[in-house]
N, C-alpha and C. Protein backbone atom coordinates (compact mmCIF):
# COMPACT_ATOMS: atom_id res chain seq x y z
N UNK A 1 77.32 91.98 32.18
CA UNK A 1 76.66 92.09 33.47
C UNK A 1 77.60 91.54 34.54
N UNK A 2 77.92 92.38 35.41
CA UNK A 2 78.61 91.82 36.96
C UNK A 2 77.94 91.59 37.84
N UNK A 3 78.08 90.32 38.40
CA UNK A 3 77.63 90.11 39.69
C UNK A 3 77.75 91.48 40.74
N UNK A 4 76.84 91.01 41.55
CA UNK A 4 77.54 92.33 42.65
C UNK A 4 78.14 91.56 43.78
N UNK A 5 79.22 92.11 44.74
CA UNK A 5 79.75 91.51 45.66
C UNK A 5 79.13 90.93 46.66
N UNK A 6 79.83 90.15 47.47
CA UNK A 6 79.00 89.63 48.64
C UNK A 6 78.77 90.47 49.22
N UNK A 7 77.70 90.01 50.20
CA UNK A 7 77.26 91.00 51.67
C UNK A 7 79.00 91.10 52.48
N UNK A 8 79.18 92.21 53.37
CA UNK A 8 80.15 92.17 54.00
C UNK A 8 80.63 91.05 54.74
N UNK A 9 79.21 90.67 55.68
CA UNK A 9 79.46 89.62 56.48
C UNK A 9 79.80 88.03 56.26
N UNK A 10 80.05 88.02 54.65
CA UNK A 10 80.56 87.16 53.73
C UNK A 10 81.98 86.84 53.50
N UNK A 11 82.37 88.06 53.71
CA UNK A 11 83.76 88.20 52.93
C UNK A 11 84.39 87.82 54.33
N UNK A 12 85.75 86.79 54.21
CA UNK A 12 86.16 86.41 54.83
C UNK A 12 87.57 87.50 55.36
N UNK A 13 88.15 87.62 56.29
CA UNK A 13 88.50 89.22 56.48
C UNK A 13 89.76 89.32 55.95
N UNK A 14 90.78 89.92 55.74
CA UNK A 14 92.08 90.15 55.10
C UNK A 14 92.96 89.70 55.97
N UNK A 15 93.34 89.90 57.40
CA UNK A 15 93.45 89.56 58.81
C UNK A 15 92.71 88.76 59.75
N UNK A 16 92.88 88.05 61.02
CA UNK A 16 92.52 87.38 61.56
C UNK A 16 91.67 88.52 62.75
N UNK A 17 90.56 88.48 62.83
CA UNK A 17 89.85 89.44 64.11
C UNK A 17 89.36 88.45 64.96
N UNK A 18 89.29 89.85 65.77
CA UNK A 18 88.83 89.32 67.75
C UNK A 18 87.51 89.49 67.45
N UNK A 19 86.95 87.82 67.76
CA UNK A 19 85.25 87.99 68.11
C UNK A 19 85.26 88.02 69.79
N UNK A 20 84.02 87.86 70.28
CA UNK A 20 83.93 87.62 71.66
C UNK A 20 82.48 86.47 71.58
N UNK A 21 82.73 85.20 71.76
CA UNK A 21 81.19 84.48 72.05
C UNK A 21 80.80 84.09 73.54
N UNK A 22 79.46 83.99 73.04
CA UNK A 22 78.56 83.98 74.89
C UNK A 22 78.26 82.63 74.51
N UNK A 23 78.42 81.71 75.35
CA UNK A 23 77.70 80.33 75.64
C UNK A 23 77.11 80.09 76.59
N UNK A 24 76.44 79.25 76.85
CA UNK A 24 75.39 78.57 77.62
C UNK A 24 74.46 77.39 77.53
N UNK A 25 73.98 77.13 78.28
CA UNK A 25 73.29 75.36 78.55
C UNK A 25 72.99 75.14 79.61
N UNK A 26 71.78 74.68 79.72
CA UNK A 26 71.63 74.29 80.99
C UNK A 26 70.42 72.71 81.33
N UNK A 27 71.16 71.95 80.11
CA UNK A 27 70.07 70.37 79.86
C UNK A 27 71.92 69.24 79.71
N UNK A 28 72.00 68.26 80.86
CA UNK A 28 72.85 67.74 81.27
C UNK A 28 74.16 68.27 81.62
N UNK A 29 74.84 67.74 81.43
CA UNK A 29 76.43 67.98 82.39
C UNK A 29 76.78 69.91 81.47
N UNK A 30 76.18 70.57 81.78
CA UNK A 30 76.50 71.82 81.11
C UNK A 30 77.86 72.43 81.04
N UNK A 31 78.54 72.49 82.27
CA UNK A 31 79.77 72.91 81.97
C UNK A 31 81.38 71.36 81.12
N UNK A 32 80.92 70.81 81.20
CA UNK A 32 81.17 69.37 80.45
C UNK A 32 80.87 70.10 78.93
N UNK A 33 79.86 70.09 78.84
CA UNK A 33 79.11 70.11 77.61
C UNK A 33 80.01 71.62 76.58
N UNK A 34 79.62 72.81 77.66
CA UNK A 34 80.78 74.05 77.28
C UNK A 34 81.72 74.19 76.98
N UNK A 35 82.41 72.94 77.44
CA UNK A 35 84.06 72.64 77.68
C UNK A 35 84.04 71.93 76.44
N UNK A 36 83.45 71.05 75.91
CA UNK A 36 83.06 70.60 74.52
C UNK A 36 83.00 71.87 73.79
N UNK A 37 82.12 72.13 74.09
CA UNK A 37 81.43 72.99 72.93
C UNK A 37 82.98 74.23 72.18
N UNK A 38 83.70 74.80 73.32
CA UNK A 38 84.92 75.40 72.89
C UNK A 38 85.75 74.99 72.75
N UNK A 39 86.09 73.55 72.65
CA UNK A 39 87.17 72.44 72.16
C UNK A 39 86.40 72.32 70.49
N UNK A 40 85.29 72.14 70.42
CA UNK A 40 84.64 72.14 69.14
C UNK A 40 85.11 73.55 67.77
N UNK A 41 84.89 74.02 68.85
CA UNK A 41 84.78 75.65 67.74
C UNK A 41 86.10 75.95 67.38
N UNK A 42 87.03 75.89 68.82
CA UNK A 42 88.60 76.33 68.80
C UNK A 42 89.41 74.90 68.01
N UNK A 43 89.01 74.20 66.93
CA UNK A 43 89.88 72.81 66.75
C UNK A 43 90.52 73.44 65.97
N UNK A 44 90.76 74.00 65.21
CA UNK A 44 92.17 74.84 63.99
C UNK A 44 92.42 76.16 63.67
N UNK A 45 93.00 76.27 62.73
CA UNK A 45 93.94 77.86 62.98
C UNK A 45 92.84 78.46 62.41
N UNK A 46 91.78 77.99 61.63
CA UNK A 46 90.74 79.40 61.75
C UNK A 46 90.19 80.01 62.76
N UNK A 47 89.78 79.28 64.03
CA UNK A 47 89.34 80.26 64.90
C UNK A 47 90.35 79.28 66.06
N UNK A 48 90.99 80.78 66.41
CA UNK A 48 91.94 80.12 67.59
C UNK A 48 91.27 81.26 69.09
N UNK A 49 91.24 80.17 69.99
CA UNK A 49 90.98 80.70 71.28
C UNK A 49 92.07 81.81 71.78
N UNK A 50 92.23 82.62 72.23
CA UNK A 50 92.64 83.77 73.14
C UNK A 50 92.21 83.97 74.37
N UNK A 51 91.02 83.92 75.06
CA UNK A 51 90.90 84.16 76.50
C UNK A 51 89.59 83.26 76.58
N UNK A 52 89.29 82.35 77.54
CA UNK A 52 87.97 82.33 78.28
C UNK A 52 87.79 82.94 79.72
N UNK A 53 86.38 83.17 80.07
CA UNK A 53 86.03 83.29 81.22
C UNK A 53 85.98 81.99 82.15
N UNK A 54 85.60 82.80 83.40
CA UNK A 54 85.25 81.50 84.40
C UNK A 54 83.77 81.21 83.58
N UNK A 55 83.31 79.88 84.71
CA UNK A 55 81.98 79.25 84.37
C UNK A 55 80.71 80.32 85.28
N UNK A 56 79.76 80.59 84.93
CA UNK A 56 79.01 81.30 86.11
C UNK A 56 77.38 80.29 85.70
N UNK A 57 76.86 80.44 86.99
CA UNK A 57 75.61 79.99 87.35
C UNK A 57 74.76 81.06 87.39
N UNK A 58 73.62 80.98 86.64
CA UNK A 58 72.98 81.76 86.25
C UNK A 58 71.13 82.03 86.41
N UNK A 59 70.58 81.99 86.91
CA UNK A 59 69.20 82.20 87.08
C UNK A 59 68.51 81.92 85.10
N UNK A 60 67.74 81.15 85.10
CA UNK A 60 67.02 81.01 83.90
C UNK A 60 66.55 82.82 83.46
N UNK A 61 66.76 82.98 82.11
CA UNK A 61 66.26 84.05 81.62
C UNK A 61 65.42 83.93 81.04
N UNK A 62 64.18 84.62 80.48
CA UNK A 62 63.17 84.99 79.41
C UNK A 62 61.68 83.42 80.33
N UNK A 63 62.47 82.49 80.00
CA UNK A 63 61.51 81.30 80.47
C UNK A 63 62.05 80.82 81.70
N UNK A 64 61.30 80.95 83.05
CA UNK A 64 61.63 81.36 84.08
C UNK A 64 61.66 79.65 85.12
N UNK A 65 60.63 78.95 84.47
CA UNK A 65 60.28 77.80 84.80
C UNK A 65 61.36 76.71 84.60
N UNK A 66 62.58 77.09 84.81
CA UNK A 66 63.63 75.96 83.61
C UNK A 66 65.02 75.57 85.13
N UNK A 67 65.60 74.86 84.86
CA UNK A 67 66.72 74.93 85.81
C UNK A 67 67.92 76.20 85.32
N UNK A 68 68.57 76.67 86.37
CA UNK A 68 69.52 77.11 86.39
C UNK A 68 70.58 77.15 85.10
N UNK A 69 71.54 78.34 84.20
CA UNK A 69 72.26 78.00 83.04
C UNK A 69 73.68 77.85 83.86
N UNK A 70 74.07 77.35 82.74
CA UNK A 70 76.13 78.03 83.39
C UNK A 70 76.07 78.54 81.99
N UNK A 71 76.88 79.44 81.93
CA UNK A 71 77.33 80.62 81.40
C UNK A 71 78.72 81.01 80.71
N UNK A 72 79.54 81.08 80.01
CA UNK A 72 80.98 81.94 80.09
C UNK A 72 81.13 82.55 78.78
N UNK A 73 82.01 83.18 78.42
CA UNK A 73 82.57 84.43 77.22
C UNK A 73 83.76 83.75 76.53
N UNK A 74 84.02 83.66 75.28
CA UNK A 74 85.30 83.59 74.72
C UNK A 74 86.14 84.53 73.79
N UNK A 75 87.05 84.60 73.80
CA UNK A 75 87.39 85.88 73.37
C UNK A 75 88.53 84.71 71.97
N UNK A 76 88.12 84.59 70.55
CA UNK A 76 88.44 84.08 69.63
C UNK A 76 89.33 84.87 68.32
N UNK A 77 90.72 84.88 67.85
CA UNK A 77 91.19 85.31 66.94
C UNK A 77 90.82 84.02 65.44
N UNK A 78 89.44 84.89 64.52
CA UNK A 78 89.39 84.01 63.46
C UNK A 78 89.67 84.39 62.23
N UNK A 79 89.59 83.76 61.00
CA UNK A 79 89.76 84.00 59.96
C UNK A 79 88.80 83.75 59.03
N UNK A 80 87.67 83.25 59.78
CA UNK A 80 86.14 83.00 59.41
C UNK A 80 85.76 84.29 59.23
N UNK A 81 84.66 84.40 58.09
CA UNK A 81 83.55 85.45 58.04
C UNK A 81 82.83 85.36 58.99
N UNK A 82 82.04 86.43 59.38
CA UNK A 82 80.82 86.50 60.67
C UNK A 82 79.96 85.31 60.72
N UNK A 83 79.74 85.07 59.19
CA UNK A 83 78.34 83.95 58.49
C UNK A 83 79.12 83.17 58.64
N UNK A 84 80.42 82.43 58.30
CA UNK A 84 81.12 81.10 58.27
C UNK A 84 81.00 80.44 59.89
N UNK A 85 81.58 81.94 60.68
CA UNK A 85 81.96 81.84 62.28
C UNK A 85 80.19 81.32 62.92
N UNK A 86 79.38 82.08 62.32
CA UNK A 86 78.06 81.24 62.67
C UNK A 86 77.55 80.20 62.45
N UNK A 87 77.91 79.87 61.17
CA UNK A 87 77.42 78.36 60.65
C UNK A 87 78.43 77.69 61.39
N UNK A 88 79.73 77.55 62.11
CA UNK A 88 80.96 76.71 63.01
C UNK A 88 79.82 76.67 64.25
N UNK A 89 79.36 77.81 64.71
CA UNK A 89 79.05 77.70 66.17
C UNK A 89 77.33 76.80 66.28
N UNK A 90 76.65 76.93 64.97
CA UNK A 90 75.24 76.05 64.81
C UNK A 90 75.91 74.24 64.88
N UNK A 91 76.80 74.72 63.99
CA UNK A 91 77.01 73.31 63.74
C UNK A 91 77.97 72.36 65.37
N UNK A 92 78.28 73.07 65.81
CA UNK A 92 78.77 72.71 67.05
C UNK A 92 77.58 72.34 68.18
N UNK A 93 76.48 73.30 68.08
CA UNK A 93 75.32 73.61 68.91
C UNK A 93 74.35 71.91 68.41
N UNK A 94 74.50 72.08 67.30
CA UNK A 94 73.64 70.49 66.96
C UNK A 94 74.51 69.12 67.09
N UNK A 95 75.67 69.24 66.71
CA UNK A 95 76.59 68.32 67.57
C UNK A 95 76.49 68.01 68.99
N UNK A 96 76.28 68.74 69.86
CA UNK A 96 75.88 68.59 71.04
C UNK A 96 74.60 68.44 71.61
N UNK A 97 74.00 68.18 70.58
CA UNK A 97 72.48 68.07 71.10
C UNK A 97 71.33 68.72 71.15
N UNK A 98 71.72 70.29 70.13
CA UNK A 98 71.01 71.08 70.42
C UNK A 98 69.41 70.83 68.88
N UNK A 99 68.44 71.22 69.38
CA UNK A 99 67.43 70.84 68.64
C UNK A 99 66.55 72.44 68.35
N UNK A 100 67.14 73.13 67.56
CA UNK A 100 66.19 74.62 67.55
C UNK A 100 64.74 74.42 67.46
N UNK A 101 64.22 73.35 66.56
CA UNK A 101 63.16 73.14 65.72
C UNK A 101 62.07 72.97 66.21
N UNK A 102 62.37 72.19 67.59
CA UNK A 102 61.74 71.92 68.84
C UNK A 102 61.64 72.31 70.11
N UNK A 103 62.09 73.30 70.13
CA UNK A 103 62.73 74.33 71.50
C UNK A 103 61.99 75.09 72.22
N UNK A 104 61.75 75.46 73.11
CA UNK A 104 60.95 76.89 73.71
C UNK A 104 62.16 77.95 73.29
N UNK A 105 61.42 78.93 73.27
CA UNK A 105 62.25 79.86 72.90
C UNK A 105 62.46 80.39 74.21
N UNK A 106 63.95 80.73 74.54
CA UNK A 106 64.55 81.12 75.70
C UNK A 106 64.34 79.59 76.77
N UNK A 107 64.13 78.26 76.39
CA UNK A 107 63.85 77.43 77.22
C UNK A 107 65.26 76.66 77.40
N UNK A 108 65.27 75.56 78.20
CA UNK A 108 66.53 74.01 78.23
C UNK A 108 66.82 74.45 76.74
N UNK A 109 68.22 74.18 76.71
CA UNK A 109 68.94 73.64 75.80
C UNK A 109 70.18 72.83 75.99
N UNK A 110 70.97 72.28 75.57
CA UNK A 110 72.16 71.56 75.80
C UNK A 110 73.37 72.79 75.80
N UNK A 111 73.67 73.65 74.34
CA UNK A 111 74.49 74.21 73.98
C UNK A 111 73.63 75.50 73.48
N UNK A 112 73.79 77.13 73.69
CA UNK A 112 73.68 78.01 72.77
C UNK A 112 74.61 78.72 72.37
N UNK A 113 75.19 79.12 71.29
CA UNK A 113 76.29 79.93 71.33
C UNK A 113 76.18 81.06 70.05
N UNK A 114 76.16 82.44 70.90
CA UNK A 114 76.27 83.74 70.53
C UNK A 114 77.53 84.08 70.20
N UNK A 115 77.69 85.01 68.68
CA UNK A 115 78.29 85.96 68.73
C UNK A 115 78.03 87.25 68.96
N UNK A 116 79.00 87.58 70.27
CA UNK A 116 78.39 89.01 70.81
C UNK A 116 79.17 90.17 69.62
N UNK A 117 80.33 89.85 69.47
CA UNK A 117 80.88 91.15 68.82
C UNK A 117 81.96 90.18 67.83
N UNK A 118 82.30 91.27 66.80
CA UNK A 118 82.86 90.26 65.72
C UNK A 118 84.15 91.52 65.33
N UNK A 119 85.27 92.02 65.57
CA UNK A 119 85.99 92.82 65.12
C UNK A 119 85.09 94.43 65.98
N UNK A 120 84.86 95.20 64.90
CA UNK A 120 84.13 96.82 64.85
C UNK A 120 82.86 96.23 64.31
N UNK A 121 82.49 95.19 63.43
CA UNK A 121 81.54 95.14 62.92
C UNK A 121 80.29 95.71 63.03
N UNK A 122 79.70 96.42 62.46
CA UNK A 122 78.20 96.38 62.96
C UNK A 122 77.51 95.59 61.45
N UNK A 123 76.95 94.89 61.63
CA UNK A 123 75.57 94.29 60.48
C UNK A 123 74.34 94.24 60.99
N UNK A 124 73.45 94.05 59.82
CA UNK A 124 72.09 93.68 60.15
C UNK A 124 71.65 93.06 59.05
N UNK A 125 71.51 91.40 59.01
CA UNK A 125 71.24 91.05 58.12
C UNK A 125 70.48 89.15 58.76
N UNK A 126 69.49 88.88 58.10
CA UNK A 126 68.64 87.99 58.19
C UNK A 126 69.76 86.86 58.79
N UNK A 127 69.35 86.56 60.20
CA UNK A 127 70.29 85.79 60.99
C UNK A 127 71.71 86.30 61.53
N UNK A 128 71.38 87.18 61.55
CA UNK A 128 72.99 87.62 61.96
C UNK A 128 72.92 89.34 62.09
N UNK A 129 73.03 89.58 63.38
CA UNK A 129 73.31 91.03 63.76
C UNK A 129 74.26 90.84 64.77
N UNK A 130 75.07 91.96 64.33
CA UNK A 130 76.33 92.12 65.33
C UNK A 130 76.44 93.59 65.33
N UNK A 131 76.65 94.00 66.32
CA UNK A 131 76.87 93.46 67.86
C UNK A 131 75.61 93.20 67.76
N UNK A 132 75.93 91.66 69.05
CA UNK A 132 74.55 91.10 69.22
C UNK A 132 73.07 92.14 69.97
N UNK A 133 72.05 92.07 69.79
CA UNK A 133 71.07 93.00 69.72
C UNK A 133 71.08 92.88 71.49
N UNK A 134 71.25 92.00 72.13
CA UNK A 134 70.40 92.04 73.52
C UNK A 134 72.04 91.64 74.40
N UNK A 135 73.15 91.98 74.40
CA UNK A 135 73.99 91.66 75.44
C UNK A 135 74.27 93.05 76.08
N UNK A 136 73.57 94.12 76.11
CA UNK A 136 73.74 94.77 76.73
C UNK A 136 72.67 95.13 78.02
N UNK A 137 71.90 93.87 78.10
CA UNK A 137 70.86 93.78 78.83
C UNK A 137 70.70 92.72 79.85
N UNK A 138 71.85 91.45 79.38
CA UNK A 138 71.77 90.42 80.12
C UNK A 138 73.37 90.37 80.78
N UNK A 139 72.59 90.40 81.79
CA UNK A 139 74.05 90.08 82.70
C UNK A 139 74.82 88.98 82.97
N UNK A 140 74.11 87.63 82.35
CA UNK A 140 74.56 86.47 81.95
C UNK A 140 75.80 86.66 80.82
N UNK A 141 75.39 87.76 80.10
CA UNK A 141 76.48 88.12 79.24
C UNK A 141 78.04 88.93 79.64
N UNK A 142 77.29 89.76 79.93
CA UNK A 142 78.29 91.17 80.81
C UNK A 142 79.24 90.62 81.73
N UNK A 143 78.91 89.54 82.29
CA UNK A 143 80.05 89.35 83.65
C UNK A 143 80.96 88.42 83.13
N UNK A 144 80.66 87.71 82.10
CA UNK A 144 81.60 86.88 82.13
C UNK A 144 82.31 87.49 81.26
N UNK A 145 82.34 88.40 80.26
CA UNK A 145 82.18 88.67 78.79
C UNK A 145 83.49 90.24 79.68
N UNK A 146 83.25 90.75 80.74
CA UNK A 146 83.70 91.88 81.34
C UNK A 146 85.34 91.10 82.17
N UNK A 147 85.03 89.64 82.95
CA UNK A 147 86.49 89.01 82.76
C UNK A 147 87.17 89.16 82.06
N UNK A 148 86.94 88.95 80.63
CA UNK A 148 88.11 88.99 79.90
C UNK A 148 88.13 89.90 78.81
N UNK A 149 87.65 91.14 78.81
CA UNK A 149 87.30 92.03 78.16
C UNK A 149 86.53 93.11 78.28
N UNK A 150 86.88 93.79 79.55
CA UNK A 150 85.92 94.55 80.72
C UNK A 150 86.23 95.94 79.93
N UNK A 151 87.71 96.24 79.22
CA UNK A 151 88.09 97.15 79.00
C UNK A 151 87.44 97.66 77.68
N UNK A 152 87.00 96.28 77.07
CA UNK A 152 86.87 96.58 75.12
C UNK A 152 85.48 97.58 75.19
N UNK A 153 85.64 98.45 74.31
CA UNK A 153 84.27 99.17 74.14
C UNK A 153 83.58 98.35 73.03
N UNK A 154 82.43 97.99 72.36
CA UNK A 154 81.68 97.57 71.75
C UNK A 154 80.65 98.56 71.34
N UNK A 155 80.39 99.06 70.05
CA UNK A 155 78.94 99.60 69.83
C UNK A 155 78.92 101.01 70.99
N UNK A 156 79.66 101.36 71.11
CA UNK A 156 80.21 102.88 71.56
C UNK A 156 80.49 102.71 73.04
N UNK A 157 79.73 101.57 73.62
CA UNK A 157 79.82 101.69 75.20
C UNK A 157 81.19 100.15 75.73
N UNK A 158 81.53 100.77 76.79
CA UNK A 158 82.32 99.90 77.51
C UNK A 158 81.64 99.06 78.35
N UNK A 159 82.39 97.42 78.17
CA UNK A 159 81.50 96.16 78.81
C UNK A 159 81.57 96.58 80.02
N UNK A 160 82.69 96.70 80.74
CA UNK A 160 82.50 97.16 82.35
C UNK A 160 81.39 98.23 82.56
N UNK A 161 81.79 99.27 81.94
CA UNK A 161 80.33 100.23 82.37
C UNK A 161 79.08 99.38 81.97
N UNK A 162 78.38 98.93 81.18
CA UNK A 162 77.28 98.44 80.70
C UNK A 162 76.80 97.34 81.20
N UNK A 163 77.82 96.64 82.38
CA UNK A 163 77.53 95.48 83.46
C UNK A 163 77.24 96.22 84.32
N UNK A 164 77.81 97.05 85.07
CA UNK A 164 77.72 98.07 86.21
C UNK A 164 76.36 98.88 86.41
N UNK A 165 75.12 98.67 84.72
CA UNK A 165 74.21 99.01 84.59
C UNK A 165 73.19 98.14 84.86
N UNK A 166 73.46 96.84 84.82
CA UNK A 166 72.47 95.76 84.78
C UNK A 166 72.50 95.19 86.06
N UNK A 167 71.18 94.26 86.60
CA UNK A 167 71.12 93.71 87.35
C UNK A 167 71.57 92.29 87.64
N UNK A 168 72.87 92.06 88.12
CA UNK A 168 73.66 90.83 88.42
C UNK A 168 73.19 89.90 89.43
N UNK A 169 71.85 89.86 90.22
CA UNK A 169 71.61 89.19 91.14
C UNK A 169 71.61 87.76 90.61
N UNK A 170 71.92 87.03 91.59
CA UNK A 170 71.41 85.08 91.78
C UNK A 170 72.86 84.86 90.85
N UNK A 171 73.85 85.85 90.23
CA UNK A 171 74.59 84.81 89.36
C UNK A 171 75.76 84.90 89.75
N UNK A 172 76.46 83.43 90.19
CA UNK A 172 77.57 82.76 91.01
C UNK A 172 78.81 82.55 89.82
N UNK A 173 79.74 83.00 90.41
CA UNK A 173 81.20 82.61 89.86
C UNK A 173 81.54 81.06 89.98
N UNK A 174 81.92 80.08 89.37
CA UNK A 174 82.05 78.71 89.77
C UNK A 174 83.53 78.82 90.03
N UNK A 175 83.68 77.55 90.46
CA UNK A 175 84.85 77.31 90.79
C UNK A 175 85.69 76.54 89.72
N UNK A 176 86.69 76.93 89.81
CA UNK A 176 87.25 75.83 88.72
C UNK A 176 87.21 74.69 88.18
N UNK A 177 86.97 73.98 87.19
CA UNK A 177 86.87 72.79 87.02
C UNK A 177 88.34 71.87 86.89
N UNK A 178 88.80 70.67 87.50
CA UNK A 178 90.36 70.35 88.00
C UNK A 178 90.48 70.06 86.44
C-alpha cells in the first residue's frame, strides 16, 4: 500500500516563486507594527522580500464602526509551500498581537496578513485559497498591490485593470516613513 502524495499546496516548490501579500492593521502604532510584521516574515532566505508598496490609509471595510486601516502589498521570492508561507504569516500575525479567537470578523486587529497570489497557483483547500477569493473587490488591496505589480495578471485579469474597476474613495497614499 502507498501513501498518496501531498496536497499540492504542500509540496514545497522546486524553485523559489513570487507570492504577492496584503497586510493591514489598524489597533496601535499600525504602520510600526507592518514594518514589523515584514521584517518578521522577510528574516531568511526562505522568503526574501523583492518589492513593497507605499503605506495607504484606508476607510474600515466589512465592519464600518472601527478606526481607519493602513494598508500595503509585498511582493516575496519564497521557497516555502503556500501552507508553510501561511503558517510564517499566522505565526507572525500572533506575534504581534493578533488574537483570531476573539475578533470581530472584519473588525480592529493589530496585524492581518493575506496571501493574495502565490506563483500561477490556483487551490482550494480548507484554509487556503489562492488566488485570494476577495482581492479583486477591495481596493485596499488593488492599489497598493498595483504599485508594485500593476502589470502582473493574476487569475486571468490584470491588477491595474481590476483596480480601475473598483471603488478607491477615502484611501490616502502616506508619506514616507524617515
Amino acid at each position: 500500500m502507498t501513501d498518496a502524495p501531498p496536497a499540492p499546496s504542500r509540496l514545497a516548490p522546486a524553485s523559489p516563486v513570487q507570492a504577492y501579500l496584503g497586510l493591514g492593521g489598524n489597533v496601535g502604532n499600525s504602520r510600526a507594527i507592518l514594518g514589523r510584521a515584514v521584517t518578521l516574515l522577510c528574516d531568511d532566505r526562505a522568503v526574501k522580500l523583492t518589492a513593497r508598496s507605499s503605506d495607504y490609509s484606508t476607510p474600515p471595510w466589512g465592519f464600518k464602526y472601527q478606526p481607519p486601516f493602513i494598508n500595503l502589498c509585498i511582493a516575496v521570492e519564497t521557497s516555502l509551500s503556500p501552507r508553510a508561507l501561511l503558517t510564517r504569516a499566522q505565526e507572525v500575525e500572533l506575534a504581534l498581537g493578533r488574537d483570531r479567537a476573539h475578533e470581530k470578523r472584519w473588525g480592529p486587529r493589530t496585524a492581518d496578513i493575506d496571501i493574495l497570489a502565490y506563483g500561477d497557483l490556483s487551490c482550494d483547500e480548507p484554509g487556503l485559497i489562492l488566488p485570494h477569493p476577495h482581492m479583486f473587490e477591495r481596493a485596499f488591496v488593488l492599489l497598493p498591490l498595483a504599485e508594485i505589480a500593476g502589470d502582473r495578471t493574476i487569475a486571468g485579469r490584470s491588477v491595474s485593470a481590476a483596480l480601475a474597476e473598483v471603488d478607491s474613495t477615502g484611501i490616502q497614499r502616506l508619506v514616507p516613513l524617515p
